[in-house]
Protein backbone atom coordinates (compact mmCIF):
# COMPACT_ATOMS: atom_id res chain seq x y z
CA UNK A 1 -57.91 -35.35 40.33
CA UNK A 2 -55.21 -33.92 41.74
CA UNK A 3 -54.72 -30.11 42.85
CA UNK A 4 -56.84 -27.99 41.17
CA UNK A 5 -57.87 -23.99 42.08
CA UNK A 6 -61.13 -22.62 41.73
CA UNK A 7 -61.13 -18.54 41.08
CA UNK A 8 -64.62 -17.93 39.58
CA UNK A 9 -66.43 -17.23 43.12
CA UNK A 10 -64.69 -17.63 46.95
CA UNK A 11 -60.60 -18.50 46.22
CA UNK A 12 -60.31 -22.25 46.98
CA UNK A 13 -58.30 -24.99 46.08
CA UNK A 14 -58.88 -28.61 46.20
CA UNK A 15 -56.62 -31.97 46.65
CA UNK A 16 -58.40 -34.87 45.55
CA UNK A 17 -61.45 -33.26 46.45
CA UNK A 18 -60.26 -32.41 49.91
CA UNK A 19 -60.72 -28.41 50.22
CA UNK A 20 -57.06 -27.19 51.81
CA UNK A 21 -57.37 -24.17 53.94
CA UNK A 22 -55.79 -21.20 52.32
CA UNK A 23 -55.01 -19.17 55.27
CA UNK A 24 -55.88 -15.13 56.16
CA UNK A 25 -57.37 -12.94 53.06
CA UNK A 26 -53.81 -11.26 52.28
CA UNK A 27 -52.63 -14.49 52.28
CA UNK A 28 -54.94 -15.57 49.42
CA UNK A 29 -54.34 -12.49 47.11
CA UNK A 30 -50.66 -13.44 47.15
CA UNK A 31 -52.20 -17.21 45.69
CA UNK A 32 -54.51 -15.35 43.57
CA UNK A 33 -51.76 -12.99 42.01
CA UNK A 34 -49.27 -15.98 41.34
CA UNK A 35 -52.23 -18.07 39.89
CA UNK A 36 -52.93 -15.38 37.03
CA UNK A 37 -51.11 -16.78 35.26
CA UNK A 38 -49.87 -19.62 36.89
CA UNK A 39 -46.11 -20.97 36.32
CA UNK A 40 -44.69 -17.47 35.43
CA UNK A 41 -42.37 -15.64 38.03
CA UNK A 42 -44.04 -13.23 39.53
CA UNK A 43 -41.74 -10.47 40.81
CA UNK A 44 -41.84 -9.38 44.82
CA UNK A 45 -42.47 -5.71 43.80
CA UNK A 46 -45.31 -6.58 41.53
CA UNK A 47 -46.94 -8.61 44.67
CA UNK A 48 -46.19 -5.78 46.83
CA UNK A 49 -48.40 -3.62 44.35
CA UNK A 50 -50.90 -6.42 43.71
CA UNK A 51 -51.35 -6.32 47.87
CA UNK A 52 -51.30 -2.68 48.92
CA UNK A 53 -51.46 -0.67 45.96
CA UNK A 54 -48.97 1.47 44.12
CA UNK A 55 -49.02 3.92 47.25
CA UNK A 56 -45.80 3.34 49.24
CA UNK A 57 -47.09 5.41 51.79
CA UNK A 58 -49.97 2.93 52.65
CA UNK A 59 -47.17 -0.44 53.21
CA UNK A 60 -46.42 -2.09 55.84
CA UNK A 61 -43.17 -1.43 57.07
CA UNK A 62 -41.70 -4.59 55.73
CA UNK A 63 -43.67 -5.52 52.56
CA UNK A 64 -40.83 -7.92 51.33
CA UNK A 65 -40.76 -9.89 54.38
CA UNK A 66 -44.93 -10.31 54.86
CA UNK A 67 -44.45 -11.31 51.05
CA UNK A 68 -42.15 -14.32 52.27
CA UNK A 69 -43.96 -14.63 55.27
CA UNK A 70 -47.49 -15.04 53.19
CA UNK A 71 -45.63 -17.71 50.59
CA UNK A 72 -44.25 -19.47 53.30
CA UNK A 73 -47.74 -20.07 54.91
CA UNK A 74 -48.91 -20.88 51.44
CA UNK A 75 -46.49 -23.48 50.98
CA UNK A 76 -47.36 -25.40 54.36
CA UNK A 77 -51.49 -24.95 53.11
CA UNK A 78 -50.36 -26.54 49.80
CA UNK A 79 -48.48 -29.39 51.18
CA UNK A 80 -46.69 -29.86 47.60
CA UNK A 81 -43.04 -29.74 47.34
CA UNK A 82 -42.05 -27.81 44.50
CA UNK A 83 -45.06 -26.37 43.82
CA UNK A 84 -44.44 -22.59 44.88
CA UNK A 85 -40.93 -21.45 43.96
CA UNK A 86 -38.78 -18.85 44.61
CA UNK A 87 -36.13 -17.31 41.77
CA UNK A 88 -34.62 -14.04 40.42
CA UNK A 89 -36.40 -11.72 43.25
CA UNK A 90 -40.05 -13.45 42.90
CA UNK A 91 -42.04 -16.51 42.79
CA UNK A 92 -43.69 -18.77 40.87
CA UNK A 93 -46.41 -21.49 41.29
CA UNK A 94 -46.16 -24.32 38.79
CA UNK A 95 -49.31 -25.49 38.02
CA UNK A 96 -51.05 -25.88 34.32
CA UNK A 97 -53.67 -23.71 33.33
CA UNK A 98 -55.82 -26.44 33.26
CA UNK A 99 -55.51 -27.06 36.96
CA UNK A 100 -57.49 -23.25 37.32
CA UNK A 101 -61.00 -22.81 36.42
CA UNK A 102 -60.61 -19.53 35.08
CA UNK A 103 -58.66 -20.67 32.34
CA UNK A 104 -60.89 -23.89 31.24
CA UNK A 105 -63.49 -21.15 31.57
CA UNK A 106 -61.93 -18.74 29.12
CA UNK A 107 -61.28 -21.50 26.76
CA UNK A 108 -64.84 -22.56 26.49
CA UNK A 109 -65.91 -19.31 25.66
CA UNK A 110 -63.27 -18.82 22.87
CA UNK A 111 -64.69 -22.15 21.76
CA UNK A 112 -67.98 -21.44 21.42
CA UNK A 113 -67.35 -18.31 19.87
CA UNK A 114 -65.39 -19.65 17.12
CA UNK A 115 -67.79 -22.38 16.82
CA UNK A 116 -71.11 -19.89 17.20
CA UNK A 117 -71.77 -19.72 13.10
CA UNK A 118 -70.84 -23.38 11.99
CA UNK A 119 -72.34 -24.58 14.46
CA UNK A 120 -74.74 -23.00 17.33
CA UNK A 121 -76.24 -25.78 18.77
CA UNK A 122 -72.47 -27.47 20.06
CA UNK A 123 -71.37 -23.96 20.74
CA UNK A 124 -74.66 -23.18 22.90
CA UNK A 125 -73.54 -26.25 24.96
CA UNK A 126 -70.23 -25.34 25.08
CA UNK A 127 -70.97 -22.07 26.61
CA UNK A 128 -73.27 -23.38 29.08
CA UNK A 129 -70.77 -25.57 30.26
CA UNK A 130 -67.84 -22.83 30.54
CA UNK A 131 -70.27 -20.48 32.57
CA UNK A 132 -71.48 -22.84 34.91
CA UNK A 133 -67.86 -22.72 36.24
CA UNK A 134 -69.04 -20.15 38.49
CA UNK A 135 -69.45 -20.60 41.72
CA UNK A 136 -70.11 -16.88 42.85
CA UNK A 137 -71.57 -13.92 41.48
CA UNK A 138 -68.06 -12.64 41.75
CA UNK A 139 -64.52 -14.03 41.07
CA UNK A 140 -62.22 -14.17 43.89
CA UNK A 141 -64.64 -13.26 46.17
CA UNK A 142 -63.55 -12.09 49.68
CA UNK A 143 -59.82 -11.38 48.69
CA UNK A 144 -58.27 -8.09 49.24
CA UNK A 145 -55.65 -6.21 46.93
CA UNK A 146 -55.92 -3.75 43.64
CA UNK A 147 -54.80 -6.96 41.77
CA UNK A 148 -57.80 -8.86 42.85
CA UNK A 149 -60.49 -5.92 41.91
CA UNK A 150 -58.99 -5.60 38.87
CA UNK A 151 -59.47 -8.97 37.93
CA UNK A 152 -62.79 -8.86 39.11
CA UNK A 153 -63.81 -5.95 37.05
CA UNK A 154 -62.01 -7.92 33.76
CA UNK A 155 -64.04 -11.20 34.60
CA UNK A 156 -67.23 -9.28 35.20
CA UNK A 157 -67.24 -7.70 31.78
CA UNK A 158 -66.53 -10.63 30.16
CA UNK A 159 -68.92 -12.87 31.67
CA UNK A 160 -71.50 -10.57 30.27
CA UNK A 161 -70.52 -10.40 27.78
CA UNK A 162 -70.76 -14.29 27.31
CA UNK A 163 -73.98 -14.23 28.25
CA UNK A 164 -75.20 -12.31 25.68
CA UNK A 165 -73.60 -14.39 22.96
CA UNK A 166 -75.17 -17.42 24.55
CA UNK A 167 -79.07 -15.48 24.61
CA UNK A 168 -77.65 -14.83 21.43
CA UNK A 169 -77.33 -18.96 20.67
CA UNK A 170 -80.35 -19.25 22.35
CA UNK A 171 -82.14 -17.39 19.42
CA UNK A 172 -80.52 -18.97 16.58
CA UNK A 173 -81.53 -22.01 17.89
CA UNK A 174 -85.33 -20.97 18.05
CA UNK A 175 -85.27 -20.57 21.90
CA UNK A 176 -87.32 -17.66 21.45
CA UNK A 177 -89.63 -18.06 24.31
CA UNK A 178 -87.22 -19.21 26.93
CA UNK A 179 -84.41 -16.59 26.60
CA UNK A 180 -87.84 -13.20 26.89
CA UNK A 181 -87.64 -13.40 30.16
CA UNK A 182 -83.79 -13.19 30.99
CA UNK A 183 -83.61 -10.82 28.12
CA UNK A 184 -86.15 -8.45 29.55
CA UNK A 185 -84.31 -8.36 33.12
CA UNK A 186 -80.79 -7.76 31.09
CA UNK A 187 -82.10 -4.86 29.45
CA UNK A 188 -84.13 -3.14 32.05
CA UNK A 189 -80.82 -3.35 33.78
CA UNK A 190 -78.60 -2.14 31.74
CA UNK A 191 -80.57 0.31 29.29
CA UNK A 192 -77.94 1.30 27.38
CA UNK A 193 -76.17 -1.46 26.13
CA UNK A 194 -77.72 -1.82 22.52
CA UNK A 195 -76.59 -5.64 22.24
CA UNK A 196 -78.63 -6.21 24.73
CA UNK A 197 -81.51 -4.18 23.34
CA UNK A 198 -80.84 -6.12 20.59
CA UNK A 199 -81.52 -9.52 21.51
CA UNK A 200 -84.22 -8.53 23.34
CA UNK A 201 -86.43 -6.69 20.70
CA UNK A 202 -85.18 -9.46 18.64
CA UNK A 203 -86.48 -12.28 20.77
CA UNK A 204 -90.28 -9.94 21.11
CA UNK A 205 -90.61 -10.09 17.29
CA UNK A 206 -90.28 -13.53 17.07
CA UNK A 207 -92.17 -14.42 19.83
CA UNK A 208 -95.19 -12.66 17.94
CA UNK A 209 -95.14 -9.48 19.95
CA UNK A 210 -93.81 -7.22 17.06
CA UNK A 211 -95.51 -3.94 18.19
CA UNK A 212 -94.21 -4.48 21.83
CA UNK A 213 -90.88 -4.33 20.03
CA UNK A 214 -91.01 -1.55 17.74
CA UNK A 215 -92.50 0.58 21.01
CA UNK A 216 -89.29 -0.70 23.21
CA UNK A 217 -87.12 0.39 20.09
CA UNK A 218 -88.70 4.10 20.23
CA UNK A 219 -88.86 3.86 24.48
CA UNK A 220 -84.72 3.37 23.66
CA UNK A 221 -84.37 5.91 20.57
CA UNK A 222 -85.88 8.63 23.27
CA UNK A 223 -83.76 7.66 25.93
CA UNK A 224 -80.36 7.69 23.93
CA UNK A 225 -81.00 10.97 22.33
CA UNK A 226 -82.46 12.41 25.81
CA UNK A 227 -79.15 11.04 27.87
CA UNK A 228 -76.36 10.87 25.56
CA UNK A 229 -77.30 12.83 22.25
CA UNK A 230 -77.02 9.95 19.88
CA UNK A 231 -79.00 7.70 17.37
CA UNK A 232 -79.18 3.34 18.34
CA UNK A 233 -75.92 1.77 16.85
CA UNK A 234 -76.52 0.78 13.05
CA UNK A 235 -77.42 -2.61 14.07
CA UNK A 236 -80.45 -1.75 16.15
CA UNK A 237 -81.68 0.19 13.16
CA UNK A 238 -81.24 -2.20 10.67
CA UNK A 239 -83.27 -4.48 12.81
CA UNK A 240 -85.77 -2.29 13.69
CA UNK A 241 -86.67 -1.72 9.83
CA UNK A 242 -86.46 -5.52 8.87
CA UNK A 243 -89.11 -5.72 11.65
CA UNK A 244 -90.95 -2.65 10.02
CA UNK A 245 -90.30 -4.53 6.49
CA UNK A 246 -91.42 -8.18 8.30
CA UNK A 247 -88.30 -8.79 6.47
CA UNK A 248 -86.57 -12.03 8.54
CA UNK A 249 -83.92 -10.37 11.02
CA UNK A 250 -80.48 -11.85 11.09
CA UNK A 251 -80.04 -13.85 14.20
CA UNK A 252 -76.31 -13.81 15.08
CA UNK A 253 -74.65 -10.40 13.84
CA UNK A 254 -71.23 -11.47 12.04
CA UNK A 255 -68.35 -9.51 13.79
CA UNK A 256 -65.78 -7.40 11.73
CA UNK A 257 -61.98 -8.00 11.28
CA UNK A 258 -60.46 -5.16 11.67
CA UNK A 259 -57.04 -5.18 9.80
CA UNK A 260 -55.22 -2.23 10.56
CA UNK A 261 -51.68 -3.54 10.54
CA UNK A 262 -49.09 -0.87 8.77
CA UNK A 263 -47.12 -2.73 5.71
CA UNK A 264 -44.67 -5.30 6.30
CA UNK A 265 -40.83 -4.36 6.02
CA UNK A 266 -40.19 -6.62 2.28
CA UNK A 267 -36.32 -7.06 3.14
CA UNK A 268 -35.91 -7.03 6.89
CA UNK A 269 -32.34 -8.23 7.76
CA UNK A 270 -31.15 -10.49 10.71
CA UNK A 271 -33.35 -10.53 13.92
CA UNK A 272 -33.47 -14.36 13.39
CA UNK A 273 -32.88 -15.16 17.41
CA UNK A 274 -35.42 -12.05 18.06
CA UNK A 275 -38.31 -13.55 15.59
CA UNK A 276 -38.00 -17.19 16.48
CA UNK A 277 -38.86 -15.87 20.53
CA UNK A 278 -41.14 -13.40 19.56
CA UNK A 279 -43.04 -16.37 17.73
CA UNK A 280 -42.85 -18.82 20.29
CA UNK A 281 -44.35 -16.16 22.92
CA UNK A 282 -46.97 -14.38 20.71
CA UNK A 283 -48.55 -18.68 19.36
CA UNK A 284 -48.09 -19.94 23.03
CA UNK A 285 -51.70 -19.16 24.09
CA UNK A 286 -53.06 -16.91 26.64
CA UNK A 287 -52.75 -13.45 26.72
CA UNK A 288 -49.09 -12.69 26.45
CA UNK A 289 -47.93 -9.12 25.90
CA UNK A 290 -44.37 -9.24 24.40
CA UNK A 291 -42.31 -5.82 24.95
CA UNK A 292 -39.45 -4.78 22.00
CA UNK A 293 -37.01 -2.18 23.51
CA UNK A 294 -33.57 -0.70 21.92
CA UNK A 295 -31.66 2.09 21.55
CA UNK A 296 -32.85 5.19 18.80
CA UNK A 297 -32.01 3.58 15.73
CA UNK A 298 -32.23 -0.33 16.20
CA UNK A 299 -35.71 -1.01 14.36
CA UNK A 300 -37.90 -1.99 17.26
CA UNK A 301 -40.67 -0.91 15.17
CA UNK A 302 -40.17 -1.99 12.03
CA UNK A 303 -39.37 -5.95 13.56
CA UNK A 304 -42.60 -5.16 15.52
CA UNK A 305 -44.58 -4.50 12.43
CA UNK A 306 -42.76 -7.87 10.87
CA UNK A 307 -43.67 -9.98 13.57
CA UNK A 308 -47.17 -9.06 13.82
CA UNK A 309 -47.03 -9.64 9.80
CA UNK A 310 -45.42 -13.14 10.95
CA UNK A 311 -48.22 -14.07 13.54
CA UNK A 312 -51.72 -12.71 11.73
CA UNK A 313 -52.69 -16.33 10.94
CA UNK A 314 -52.90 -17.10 14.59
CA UNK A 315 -55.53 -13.96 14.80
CA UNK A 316 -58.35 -15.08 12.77
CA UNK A 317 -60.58 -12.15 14.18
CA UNK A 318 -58.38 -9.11 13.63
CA UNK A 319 -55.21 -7.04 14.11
CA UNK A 320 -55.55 -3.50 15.83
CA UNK A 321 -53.05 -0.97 15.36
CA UNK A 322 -52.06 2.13 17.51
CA UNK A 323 -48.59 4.48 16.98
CA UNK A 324 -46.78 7.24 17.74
CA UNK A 325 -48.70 10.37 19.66
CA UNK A 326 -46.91 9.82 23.01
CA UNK A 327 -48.88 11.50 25.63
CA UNK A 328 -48.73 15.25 25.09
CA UNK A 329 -46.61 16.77 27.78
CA UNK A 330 -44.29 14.51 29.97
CA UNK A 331 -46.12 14.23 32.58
CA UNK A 332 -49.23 15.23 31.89
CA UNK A 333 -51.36 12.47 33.46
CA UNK A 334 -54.82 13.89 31.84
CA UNK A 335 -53.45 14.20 28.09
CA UNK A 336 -52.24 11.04 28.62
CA UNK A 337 -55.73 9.42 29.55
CA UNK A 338 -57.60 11.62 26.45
CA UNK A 339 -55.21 10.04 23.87
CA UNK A 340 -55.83 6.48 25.34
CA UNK A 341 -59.36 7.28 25.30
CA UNK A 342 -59.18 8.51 22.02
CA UNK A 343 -57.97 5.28 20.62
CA UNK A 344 -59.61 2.86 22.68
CA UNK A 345 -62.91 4.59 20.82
CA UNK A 346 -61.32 3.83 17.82
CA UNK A 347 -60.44 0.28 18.28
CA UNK A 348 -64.24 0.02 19.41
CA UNK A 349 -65.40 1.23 16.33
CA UNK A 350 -63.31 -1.09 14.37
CA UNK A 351 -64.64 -4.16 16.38
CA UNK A 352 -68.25 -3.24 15.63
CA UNK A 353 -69.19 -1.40 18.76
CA UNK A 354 -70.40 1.84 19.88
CA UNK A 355 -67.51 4.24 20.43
CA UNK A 356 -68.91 7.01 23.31
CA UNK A 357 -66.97 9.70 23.36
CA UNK A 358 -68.35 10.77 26.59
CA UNK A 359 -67.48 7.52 28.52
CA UNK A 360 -64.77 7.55 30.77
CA UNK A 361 -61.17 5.50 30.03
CA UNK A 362 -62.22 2.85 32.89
CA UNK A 363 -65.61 2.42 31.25
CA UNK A 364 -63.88 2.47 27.53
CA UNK A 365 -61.34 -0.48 28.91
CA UNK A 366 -64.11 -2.67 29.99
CA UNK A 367 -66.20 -2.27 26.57
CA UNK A 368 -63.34 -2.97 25.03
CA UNK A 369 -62.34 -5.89 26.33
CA UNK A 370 -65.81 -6.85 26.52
CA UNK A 371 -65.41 -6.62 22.63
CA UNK A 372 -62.67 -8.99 22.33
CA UNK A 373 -64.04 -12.14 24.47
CA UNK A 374 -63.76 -15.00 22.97
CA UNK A 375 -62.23 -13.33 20.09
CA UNK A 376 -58.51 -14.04 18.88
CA UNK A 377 -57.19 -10.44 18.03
CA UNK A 378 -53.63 -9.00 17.61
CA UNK A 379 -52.89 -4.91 19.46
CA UNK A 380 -49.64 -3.75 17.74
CA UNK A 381 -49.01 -0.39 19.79
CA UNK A 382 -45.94 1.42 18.63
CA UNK A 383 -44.54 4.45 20.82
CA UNK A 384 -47.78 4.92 22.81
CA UNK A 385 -46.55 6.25 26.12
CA UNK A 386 -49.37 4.86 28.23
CA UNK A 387 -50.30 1.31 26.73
CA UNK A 388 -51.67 -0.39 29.90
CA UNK A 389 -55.21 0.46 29.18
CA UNK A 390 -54.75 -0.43 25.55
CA UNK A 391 -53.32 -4.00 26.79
CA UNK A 392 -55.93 -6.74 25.31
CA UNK A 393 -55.52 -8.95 28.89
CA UNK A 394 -58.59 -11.43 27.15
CA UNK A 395 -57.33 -14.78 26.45
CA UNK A 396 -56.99 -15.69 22.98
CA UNK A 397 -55.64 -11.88 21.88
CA UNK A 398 -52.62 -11.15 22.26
CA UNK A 399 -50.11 -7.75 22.21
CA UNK A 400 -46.64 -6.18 20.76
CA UNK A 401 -45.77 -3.22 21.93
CA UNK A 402 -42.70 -0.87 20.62
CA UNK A 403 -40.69 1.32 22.59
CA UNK A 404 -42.46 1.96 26.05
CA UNK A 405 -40.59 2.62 28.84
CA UNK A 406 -40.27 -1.45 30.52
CA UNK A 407 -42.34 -0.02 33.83
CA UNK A 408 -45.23 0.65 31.55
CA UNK A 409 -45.83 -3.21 30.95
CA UNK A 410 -46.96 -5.65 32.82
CA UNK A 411 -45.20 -7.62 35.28
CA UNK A 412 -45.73 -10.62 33.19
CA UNK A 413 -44.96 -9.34 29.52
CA UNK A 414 -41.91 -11.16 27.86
CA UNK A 415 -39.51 -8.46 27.06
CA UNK A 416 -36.83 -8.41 24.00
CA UNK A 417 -34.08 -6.38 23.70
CA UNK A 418 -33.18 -5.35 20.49
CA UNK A 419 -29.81 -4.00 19.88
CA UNK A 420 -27.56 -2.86 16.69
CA UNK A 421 -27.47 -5.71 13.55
CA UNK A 422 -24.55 -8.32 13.40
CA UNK A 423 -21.66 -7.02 11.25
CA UNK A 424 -22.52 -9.67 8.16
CA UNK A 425 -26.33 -8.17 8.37
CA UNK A 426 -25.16 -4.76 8.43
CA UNK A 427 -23.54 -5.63 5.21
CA UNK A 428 -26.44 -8.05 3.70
CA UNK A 429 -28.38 -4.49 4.38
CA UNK A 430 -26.47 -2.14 2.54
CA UNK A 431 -26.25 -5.00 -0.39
CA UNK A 432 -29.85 -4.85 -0.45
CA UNK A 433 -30.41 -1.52 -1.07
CA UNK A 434 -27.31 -0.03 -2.62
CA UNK A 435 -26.68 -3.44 -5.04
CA UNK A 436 -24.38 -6.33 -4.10
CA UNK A 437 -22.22 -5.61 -7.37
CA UNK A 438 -21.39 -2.18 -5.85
CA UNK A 439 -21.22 -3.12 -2.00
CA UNK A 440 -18.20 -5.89 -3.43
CA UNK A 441 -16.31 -3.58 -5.27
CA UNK A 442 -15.79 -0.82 -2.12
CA UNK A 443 -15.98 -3.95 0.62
CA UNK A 444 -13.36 -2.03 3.12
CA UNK A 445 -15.70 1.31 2.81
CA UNK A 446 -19.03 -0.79 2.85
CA UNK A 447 -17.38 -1.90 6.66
CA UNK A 448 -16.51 1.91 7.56
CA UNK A 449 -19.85 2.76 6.94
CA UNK A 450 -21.18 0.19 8.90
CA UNK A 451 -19.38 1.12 11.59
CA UNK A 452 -20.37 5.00 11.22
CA UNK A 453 -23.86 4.39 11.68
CA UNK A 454 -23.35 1.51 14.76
CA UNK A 455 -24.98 -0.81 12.56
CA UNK A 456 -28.20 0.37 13.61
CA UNK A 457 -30.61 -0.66 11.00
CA UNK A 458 -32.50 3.16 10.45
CA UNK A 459 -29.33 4.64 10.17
CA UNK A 460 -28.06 2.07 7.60
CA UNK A 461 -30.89 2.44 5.34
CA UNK A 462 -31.12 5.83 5.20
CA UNK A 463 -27.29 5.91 3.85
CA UNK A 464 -27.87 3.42 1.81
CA UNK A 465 -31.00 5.37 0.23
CA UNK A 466 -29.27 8.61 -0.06
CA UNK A 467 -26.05 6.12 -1.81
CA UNK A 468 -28.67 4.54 -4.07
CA UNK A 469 -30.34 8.26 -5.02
CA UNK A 470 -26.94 9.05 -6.20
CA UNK A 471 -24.70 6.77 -8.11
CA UNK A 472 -21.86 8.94 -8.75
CA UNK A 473 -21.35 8.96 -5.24
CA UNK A 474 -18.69 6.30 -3.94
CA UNK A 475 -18.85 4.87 -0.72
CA UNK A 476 -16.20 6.22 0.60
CA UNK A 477 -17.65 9.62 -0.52
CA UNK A 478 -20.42 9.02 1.78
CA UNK A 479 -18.41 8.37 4.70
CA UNK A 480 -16.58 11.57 4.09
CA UNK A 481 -19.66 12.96 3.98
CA UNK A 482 -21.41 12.17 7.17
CA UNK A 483 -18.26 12.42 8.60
CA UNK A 484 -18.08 16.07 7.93
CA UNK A 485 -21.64 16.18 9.67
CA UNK A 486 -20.48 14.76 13.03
C-alpha cells in the first residue's frame, strides 16, 4: 500500500495503513500546499503566502525559518528519506498523483463524464466510486492558510457539480424514483441554480407528477424574474414545453464546444525547442498553466495561438479564448475585476451556462469552474492583465497565457521565455514572405535587415510585407529606409 494522502475531508496520510501523525495545523497546510500538486517545487515565498496571506504585515517575524522549521517536522512525521526535498529556494514532495485522493478523485469524474453518453450505466458507477472518496463534508478540513480555503472553495464547487451529473445518470438510467428525494433537498437549497431545477422537474414528470412540475417551473419563473430580472435558462424552457407537449424530455443535455481559438499562424518559423516543451507541458495531464514571456516584438502571441492550434486534439470539449483589453488604468484594481467579470460571463455563455451579470467575480470563478469539471477544455488568454481568475485550475483543462507580468501566474505554471529568432530563421522568414529567389540574390542585405529589426519575428514580417507590397524596392532600399526612421 504504501504512503498514500487523503485530502477530501481531515488532512491525513497513511503508511501501510498506519495513520502517521502530521503535527500542529500550520504544519499541515505546508503538507497540503506541497501536495497540490505533488512533485513540483514549490517556492518558500509562495508557502509563505499559502500560510499567512499576501499581507506582510500579518507574518511572523521569520516566515522563512517557521517554513524550514514546519518541513523539517514534516520530514521526521513522514519517516521517508527523500520524500520532501529542498532545491532552488523551495520544496518539493515526490509522491505520484495517484498516492493523493484528490487526484484519483478528479480522474473519476473526468471519466465518467467522458463516458456519461456512450455509456451511463459504467459512468454512473464510476462516479459513485470517485465521490465516495470523501471522507468529510469538506476537503482539508481543520487546516489553516488562504491556500487551503481556496482549495476548499474549488473542491466544493466541483463536487456539486458532480453530483448533479450523477442525479443526472441516475435519470438516464430510469432511477426516477430514487434520485426525487435528493433532488427536491438540492433545489430547495439552492433555488437558483437551474441545473438543478432541471433535474428535479425532470425527475417529477417522469415519476407521474407532471402538474407538480409545471407548478415548480412557474414557483421558479416568479422567483427569477422577482430576484434577478430574468427568464429560466433556454434549457428549463425547452423542457418545460416538451412537458406541456408530453413530448419525451431529453435526459442528459449534450454540452457545447466552444471553439473560439483565433487562426493559426500558416508559416510560423523556428520555435522548435519552445513547441516541443510547450507540448510536453500542455499533454502531461493535470491542470498545468504554461506562461510565454518576451520582449515587444518576439511573437509570444502568435506561438501561443500555434501551440494551442498544436494541442486542440487533447481538448475534446473546447478551446476558450480571451485577448488584449488589459485592465483599464494601471492600477485600477476595480476595472480590473469588471473586465475579468466581463469575460468570465462570456466564457459561461459559451459553455452552456447562465452568464449573470449581476454576480460577483468570486461567484463567476466558481460557476465557471463548476462548468468545466470533468470537462477537457483549452483557456488561451493573450495580454489580459489579471488572468488568475480566468485560470481553468480543473483537472483535465488546461491554460496558455501571453504576455502577463510572471507574478500574475501561479506559483506552479511552467514559464517559457521567448526571445528574438535564430539568425537562419530570421532568414527562412524573410524567404517566406518576400520570395527565396529574391532573398538569394541580395543575401548580405537580407542579413542587415535581419539585424535592423533584432530578428524579432513582428518586426521581420512587417518589412518583409511592406518589401513584398513593393517590388521595385531592393533590400538594401529598405534598410536605408528604416534607417532614416531611427
Amino acid at each position: 500500500m504504501g504512503l498514500v494522502f487523503s485530502l477530501l475531508g481531515p488532512l491525513r496520510a497513511r503508511c501501510d495503513g498506519r495513520e502517521l501523525d502530521l503535527g500542529r495545523p500550520q504544519q499541515r497546510a505546508v503538507l497540503a500546499a506541497l501536495l497540490i500538486p505533488p512533485g513540483q517545487l514549490v517556492a518558500t515565498d509562495r508557502l509563505v503566502e499559502d500560510l499567512w496571506g499576501g499581507d506582510d504585515t500579518r507574518w511572523p517575524k521569520d516566515p522563512v525559518g517557521q517554513i524550514g522549521t514546519h518541513v523539517h517536522r514534516l520530514r521526521r512525521a513522514l519517516d521517508t528519506p527523500g520524500l520532501l526535498v529542498g532545491a532552488a529556494g523551495g520544496y518539493r514532495l515526490e509522491v505520484p498523483r495517484t498516492a493523493v485522493d484528490l487526484f484519483r478523485y478528479e480522474a473519476g469524474v473526468a471519466e465518467a463524464v467522458a463516458l456519461r453518453h456512450r455509456d451511463p450505466l459504467r459512468a454512473h458507477e464510476v462516479l459513485v466510486r470517485a465521490l465516495g472518496a470523501w471522507e468529510g463534508r469538506r476537503a482539508l478540513d481543520g487546516v489553516p492558510g488562504a491556500f487551503a480555503e481556496r482549495v476548499r472553495e474549488r473542491l466544493a464547487s466541483g463536487r456539486f457539480a458532480a453530483l448533479k451529473a450523477l442525479l443526472g445518470l441516475d435519470l438516464a438510467l430510469g432511477r426516477h424514483a430514487e434520485a426525487l428525494e435528493q433532488l427536491a433537498g438540492l433545489a430547495a437549497a439552492h433555488p437558483q441554480d437551474e441545473e438543478v431545477h432541471r433535474l428535479h422537474l425532470l425527475a417529477l414528470h417522469r415519476c407521474g407528477r407532471t402538474a407538480q412540475a409545471l407548478a415548480a417551473y412557474e414557483a421558479l419563473r416568479d422567483r427569477l424574474d422577482g430576484e434577478l430580472g430574468l427568464e429560466p435558462a433556454p434549457a428549463l424552457v425547452e423542457l418545460a414545453g416538451q412537458i406541456r407537449r408530453g413530448d419525451a424530455p431529453v435526459l442528459l443535455r449534450r454540452l457545447p464546444r466552444p471553439g473560439q481559438l483565433p487562426p493559426d499562424i500558416p508559416d510560423l518559423v523556428g520555435r522548435a525547442a519552445q513547441l516541443r516543451e510547450a507540448e510536453r507541458v500542455l499533454r502531461a495531464g493535470g491542470a498545468p498553466v504554461l506562461g510565454l514571456s518576451g520582449p515587444a516584438g518576439s511573437g509570444t502571441s502568435a506561438l501561443a495561438v500555434h501551440v494551442a492550434h498544436a494541442v486542440r486534439d487533447a481538448f475534446p470539449d473546447g478551446q476558450l479564448y480571451a485577448g488584449g483589453g488589459g485592465s483599464g488604468d494601471v492600477g485600477s484594481a476595480r476595472v480590473s475585476e469588471e473586465r475579468s467579470g466581463a469575460v468570465l460571463a462570456g466564457f459561461l455563455r459559451a459553455l452552456g451556462e447562465r452568464a449573470d451579470a449581476s454576480a460577483g467575480l468570486d461567484e463567476l470563478s466558481a460557476r465557471y469552474r463548476a462548468a468545466l469539471t470533468g470537462r477537457r477544455v483549452l483557456v488561451l488568454l493573450d495580454g489580459v492583465a489579471e488572468p488568475g481568475p480566468l485560470l481553468p485550475a480543473v483537472p483535465g483543462c488546461a491554460a496558455v497565457v501571453a504576455g502577463a507580468e510572471p507574478g500574475a501566474l501561479p506559483g506552479d505554471a511552467v514559464r517559457l521565455a521567448v526571445g528574438p529568432l535564430e539568425p537562419h530563421d530570421a532568414f527562412e522568414l524573410l524567404a517566406r514572405i518576400v520570395g527565396p529567389d529574391r532573398v538569394r540574390q541580395e543575401r548580405d542585405a537580407v542579413i542587415e535587415l535581419a539585424e535592423v529589426c533584432g530578428h524579432l519575428p513582428v518586426l521581420l514580417r512587417t518589412a518583409a510585407e511592406r518589401l513584398a507590397a513593393r517590388p521595385q524596392w531592393s533590400v538594401p532600399d529598405l534598410v536605408r529606409w528604416l534607417a532614416e526612421r531611427g
